[in-house]
Protein backbone atom coordinates (compact mmCIF):
# COMPACT_ATOMS: atom_id res chain seq x y z
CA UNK A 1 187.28 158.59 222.42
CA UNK A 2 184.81 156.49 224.73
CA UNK A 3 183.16 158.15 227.19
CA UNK A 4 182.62 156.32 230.65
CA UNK A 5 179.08 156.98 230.83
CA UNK A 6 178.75 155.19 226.96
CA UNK A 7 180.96 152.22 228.14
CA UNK A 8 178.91 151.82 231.32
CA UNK A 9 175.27 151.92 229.25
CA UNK A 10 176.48 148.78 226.96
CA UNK A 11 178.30 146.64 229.59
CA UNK A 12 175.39 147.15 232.53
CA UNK A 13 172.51 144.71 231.92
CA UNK A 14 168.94 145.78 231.39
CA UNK A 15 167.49 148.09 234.44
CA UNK A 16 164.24 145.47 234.78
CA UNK A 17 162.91 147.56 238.11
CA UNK A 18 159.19 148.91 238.27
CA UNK A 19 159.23 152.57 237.59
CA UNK A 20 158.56 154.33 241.21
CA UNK A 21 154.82 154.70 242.44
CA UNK A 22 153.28 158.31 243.41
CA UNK A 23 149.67 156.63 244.61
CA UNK A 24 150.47 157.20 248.14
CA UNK A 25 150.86 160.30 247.79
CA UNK A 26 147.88 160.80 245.77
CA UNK A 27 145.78 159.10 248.76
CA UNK A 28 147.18 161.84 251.28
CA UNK A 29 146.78 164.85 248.85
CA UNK A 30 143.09 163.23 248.42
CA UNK A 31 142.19 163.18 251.82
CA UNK A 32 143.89 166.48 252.81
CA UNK A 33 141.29 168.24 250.22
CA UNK A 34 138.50 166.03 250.65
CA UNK A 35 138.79 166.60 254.56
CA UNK A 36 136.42 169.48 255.43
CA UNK A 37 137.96 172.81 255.93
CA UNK A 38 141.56 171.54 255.65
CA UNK A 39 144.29 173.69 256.75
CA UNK A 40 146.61 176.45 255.34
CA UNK A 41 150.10 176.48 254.33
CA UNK A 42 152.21 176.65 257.74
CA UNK A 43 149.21 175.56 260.00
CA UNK A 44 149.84 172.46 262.10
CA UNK A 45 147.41 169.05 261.51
């Protein structure tokens, strides 16, 4: 029994896309605690 899942893995050719970035979210997680007093959960910016 093949499984479609198996058949699509060997007839799709090699995924060759970066891997997905989190620095710009690093930057605003950064700046929100680097920013003074900052703000609490529910409080608008």
């Amino acid at each position: 029994m093949t499984f479609l899942a198996d058949y699509r893995l060997t007839h799709l050719p090699p995924d060759t896309r970066p891997l997905p970035s989190v620095a710009a979210y690093d930057q605003l997680l950064n700046r929100r605690h680097s920013g003074g007093r900052g703000t609490s959960q529910g409080e608008a910016t």
